[in-house]
Protein backbone atom coordinates (compact mmCIF):
# COMPACT_ATOMS: atom_id res chain seq x y z
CA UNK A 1 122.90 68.83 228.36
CA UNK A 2 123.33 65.35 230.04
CA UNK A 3 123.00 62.11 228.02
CA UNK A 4 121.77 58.68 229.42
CA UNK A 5 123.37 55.54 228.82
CA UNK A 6 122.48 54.25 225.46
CA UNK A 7 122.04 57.94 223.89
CA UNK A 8 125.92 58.52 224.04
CA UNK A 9 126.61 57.31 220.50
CA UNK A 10 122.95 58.37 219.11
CA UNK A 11 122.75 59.99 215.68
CA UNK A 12 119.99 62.31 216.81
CA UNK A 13 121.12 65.63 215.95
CA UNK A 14 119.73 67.52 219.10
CA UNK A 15 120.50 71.29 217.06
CA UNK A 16 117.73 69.77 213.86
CA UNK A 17 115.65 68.86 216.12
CA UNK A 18 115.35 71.64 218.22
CA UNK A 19 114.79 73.58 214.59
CA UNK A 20 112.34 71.76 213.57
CA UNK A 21 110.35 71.78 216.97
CA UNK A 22 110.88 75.30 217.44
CA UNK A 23 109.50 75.79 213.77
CA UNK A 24 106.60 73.66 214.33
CA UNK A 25 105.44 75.33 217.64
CA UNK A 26 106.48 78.84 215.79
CA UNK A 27 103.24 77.33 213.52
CA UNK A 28 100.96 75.83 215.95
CA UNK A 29 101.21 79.20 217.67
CA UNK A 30 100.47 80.95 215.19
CA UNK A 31 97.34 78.88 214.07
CA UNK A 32 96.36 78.32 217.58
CA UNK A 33 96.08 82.58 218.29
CA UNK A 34 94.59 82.97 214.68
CA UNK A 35 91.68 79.97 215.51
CA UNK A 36 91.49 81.98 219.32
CA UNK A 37 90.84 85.14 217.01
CA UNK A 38 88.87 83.93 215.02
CA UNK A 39 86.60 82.44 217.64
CA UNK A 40 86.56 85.41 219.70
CA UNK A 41 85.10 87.34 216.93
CA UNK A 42 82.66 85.23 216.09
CA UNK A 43 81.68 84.73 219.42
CA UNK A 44 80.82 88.47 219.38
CA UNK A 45 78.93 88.62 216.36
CA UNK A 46 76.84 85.97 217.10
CA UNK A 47 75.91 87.37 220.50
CA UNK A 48 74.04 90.08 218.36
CA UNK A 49 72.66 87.75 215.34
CA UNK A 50 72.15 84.62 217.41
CA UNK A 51 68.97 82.79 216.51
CA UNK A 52 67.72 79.80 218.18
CA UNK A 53 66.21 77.14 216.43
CA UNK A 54 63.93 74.51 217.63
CA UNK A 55 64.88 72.65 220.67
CA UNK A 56 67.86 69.69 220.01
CA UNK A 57 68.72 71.05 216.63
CA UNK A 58 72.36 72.40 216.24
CA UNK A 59 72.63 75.51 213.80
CA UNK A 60 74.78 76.48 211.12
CA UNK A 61 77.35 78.66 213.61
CA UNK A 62 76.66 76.53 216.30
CA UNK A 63 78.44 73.29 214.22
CA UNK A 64 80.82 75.75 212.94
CA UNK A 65 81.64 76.96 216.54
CA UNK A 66 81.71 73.36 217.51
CA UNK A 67 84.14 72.39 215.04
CA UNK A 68 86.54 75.61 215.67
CA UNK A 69 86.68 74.61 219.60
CA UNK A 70 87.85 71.08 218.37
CA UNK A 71 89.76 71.64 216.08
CA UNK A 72 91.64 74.20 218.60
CA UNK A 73 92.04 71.98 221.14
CA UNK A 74 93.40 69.39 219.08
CA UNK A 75 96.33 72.13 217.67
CA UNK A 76 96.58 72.62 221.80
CA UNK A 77 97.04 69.38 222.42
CA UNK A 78 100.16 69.16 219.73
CA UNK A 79 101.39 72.57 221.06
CA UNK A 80 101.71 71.18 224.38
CA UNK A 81 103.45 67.70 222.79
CA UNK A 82 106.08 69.95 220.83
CA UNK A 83 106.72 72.01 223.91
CA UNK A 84 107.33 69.13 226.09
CA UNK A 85 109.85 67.73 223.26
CA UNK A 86 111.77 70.90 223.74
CA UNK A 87 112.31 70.02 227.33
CA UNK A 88 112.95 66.69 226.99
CA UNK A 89 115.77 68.61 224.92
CA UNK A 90 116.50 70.83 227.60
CA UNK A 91 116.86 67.90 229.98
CA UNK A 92 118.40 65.11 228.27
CA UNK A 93 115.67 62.95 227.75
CA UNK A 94 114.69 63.70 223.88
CA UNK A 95 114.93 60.29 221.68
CA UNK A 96 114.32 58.34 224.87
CA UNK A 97 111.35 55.91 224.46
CA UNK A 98 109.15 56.78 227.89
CA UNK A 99 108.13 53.34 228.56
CA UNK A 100 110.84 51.33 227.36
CA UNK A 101 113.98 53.13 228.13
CA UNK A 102 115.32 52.07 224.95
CA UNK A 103 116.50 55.03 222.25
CA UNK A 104 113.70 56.21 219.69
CA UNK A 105 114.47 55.19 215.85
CA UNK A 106 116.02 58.49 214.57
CA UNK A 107 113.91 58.04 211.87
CA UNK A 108 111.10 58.81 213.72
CA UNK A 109 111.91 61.53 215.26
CA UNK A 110 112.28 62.80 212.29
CA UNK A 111 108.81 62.49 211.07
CA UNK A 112 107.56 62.89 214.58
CA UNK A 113 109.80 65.54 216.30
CA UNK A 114 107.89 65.29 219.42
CA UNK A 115 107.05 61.63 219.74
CA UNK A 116 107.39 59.96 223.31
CA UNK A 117 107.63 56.67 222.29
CA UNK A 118 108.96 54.25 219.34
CA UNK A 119 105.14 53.18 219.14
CA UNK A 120 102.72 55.97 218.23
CA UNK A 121 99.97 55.07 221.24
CA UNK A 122 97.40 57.88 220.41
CA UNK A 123 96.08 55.80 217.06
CA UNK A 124 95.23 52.41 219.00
């Protein structure tokens, strides 16, 4: 593994972080194929039970299908962040803001194992 510049004398400790991203995409994984299950299933049952309501209204397993899908995508979406940590690990890059260049505070890569930048952009 290759460091850049200012990441020489970092105190991110590459081997805790790698545990605690591999431990948090151990648990997105396993929520992510339990919410696919889970889905799936239902799916199935309510191809046999389905019953329409009147036109434009949204049923009790429809909004609960809804909410499933987004609530899966969402745990996706993280899955994805937390595996593209891992190869900023593999590659070099991890605790390097991606639009400043500068180092990430350790101490937030510590809360946020898989955050890109010193500024958490998703929230503005």
């Amino acid at each position: 593994m290759g460091s850049l510049g200012p990441m020489t004398d970092s105190p991110i400790d590459e081997a805790a972080a790698r545990e605690r991203l591999d431990a948090q995409r151990n648990k997105l994984e396993g929520l992510v194929g339990e919410l696919r299950d889970e889905t799936r299933r239902a799916d199935e049952t309510s191809e046999h039970t389905d019953v329409a309501g009147p036109p434009g209204t949204v049923t009790g397993e429809t909004f609960e299908r809804e909410k499933d899908l987004s609530i899966l995508e969402g745990l996706e979406l993280e899955l994805a962040e937390v595996e593209a940590a891992l190869r900023r690990l593999d590659e070099g890059t991890y605790g390097i803001d991606e639009v400043t260049g500068e180092p990430i505070d350790p101490e937030r890569l510590e809360a946020v194992p898989e955050a890109r930048t010193n500024v958490d952009t998703r929230r503005d």
